[in-house]
Every structure is written in C-alpha cells, then in structure tokens.
Protein backbone atom coordinates (compact mmCIF):
# COMPACT_ATOMS: atom_id res chain seq x y z
CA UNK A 1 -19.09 -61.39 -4.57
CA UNK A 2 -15.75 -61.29 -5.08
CA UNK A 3 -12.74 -58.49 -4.15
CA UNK A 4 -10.68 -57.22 -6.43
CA UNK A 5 -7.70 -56.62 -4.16
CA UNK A 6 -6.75 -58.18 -1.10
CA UNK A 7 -7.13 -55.92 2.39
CA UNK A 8 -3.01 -55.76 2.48
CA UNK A 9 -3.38 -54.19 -0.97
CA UNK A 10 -5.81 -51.83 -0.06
CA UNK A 11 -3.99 -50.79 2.56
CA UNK A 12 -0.22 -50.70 0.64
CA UNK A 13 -2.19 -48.42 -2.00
CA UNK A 14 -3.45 -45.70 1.12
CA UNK A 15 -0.28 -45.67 2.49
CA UNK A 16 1.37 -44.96 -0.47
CA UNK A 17 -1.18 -42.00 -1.51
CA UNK A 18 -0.67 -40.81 2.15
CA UNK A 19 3.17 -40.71 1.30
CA UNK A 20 2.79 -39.15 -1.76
CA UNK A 21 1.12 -36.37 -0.41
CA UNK A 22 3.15 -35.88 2.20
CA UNK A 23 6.15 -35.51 0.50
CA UNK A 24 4.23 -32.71 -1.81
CA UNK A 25 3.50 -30.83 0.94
CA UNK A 26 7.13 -31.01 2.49
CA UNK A 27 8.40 -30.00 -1.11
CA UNK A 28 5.96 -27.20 -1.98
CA UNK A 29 4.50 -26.40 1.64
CA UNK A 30 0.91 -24.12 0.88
CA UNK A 31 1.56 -20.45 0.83
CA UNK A 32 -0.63 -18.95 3.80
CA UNK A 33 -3.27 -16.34 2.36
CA UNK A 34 -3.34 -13.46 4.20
CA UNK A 35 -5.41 -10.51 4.21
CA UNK A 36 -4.66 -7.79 2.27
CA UNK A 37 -3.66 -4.79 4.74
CA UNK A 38 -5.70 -1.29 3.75
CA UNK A 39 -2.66 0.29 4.74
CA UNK A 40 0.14 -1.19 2.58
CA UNK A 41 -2.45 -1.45 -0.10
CA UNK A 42 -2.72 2.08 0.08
CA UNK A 43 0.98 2.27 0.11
CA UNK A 44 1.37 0.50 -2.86
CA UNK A 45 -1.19 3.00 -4.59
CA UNK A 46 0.93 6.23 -3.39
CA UNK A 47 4.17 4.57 -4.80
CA UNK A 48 2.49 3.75 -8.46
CA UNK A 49 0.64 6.79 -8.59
CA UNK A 50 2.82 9.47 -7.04
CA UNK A 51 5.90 7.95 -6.51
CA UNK A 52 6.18 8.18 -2.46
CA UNK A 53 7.15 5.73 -0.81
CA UNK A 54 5.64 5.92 2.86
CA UNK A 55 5.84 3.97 6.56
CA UNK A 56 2.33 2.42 6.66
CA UNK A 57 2.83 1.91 10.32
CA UNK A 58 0.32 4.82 11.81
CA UNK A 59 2.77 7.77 13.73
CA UNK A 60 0.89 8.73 17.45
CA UNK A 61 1.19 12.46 16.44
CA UNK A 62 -0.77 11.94 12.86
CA UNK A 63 0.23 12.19 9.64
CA UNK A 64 1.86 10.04 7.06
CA UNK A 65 5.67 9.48 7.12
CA UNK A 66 7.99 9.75 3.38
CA UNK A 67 10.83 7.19 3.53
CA UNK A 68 11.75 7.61 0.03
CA UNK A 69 10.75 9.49 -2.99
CA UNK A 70 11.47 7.75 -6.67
CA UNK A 71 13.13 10.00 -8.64
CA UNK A 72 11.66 11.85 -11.35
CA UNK A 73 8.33 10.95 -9.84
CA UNK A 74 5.57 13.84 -9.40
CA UNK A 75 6.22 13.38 -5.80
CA UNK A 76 10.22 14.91 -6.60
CA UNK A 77 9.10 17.18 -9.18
CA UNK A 78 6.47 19.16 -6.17
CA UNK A 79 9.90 18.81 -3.74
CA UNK A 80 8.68 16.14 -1.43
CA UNK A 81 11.94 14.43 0.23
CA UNK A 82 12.24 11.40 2.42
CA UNK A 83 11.64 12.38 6.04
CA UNK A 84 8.93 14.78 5.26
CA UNK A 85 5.56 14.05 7.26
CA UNK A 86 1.85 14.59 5.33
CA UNK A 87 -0.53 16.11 7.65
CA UNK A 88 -3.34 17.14 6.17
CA UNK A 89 -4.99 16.79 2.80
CA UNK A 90 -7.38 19.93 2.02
CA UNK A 91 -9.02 20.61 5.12
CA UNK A 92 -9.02 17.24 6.39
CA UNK A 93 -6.10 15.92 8.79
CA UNK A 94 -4.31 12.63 7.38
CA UNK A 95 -3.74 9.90 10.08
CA UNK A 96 -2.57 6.78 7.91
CA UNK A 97 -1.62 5.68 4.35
CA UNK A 98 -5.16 4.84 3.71
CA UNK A 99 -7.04 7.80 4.77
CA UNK A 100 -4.36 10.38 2.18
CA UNK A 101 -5.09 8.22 -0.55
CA UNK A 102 -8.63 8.39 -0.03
CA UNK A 103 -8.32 11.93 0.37
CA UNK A 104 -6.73 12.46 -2.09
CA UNK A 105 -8.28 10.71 -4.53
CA UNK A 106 -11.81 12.07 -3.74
CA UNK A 107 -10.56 15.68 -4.78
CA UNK A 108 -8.87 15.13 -7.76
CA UNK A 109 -12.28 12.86 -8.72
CA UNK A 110 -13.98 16.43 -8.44
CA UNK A 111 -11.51 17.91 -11.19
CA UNK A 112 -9.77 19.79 -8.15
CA UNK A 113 -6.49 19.31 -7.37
CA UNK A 114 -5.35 17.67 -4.32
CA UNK A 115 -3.89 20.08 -1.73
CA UNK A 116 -1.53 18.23 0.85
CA UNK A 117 -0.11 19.85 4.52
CA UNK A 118 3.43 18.61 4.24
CA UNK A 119 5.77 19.22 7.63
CA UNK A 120 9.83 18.94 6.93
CA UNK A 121 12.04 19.80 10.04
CA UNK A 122 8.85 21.74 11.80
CA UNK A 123 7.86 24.06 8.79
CA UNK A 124 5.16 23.45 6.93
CA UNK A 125 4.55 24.24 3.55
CA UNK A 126 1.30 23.44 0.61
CA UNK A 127 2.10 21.14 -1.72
CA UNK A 128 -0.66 20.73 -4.87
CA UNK A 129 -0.99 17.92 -6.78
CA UNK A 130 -3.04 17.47 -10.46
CA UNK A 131 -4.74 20.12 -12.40
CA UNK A 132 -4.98 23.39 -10.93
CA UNK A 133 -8.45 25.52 -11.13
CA UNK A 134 -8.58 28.90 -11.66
CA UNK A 135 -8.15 30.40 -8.78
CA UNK A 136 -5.59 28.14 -7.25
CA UNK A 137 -2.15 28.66 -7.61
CA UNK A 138 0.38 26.17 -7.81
CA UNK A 139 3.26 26.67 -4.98
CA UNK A 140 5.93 29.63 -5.51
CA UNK A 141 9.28 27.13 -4.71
C-alpha cells in the first residue's frame, strides 16, 4: 500500500494547523466563564426593578448599602437616597443583596406590599413598596 503524502508532509501540514491555532487564540484569547455571583445578580434585579443601585459586598453590621438611586425610579419617588442602609424587610433583618430581593419579592408574590427598614444618618424610617392593602398605609413624607 501506498502513502499519499510523504512523513515531511505530514508533518509541514500539523505544524501548520498547530500555528494556525495558535495565532487564533493569541488574537481572540477564550473569555473565562465565571460563575454568576447571587449577590450582583441580585443587584442587577434591584437596579431593573426598583431602580437602586446597591454595594453587593456584605456590611459586618447587616443591611444592604444604596450607592445610587436612578432618578425617577420607584426607589426616588419612596425618598430612598444614596448612602441610605436597608435593614430589614417586614419582620425579617436583610444581610446582603440577595436575601432583600428575596424578601422582597416573596411579599409582594402574596399581593402585600413589601415593607423595607431603611437607616439614613442613624434614623430610621418605613419605606413601602407595591400595592398597599387595606389596612396599611403608605408613609406620611
């Protein structure tokens, strides 16, 4: 049986696919995939939902920190401003990005609004968010 190409052929052809490729991955190197965080997914949520933009980076003393608030957002229209801390959502303390959105989007799944702790300067004040009840009144500002 015959070859169809000579070893030095062979070889010429590997080197130049191994060449080729290499110079692929030095133009276009491969984008690492990594894991999507909970916490700046969570972030992401608040931001398109709400319109509060928040440090996902979890705060020793609890709570969630605002860094900015888009304007016109329902976030601004309630009088949440950047530097104001989230503490609590209904009864339940808040600890990171993840656990407020959770929060708060298991009450307003029961048709109750989402009540939210919010701490400015060392006051604290209710904040309510979706459709009120009866029986719940929205904050006197």
């Amino acid at each position: 049986m015959r070859r169809l190409l000579p070893p030095w052929a062979l070889v010429l052809i590997g080197a130049i696919v191994v060449v080729s490729f290499a110079i692929k991955m030095r133009v276009n190197p491969p984008v690492p995939h990594e894991p999507d965080d909970p916490l700046v997914t969570a972030a992401r949520q608040l931001e398109a939902g709400v319109g509060l933009v928040v440090d996902v980076t979890p705060d020793r003393s609890g709570g969630v920190r605002v860094t900015e608030v888009n304007p016109g957002a329902p976030a601004s229209q309630l009088g949440i401003q950047a530097g104001d801390r989230i503490v609590a959502c209904g009864a339940r303390s808040v600890w990171h990005t993840y656990d407020l959105v959770e929060q708060m989007e298991q009450a307003l799944s029961y048709g109750a609004p989402a009540l939210l702790l919010v701490e400015r300067e060392g006051e604290y004040r209710q904040v309510v968010f979706g459709r009120h009840r009866p029986g719940i009144a929205p904050p006197a500002d």
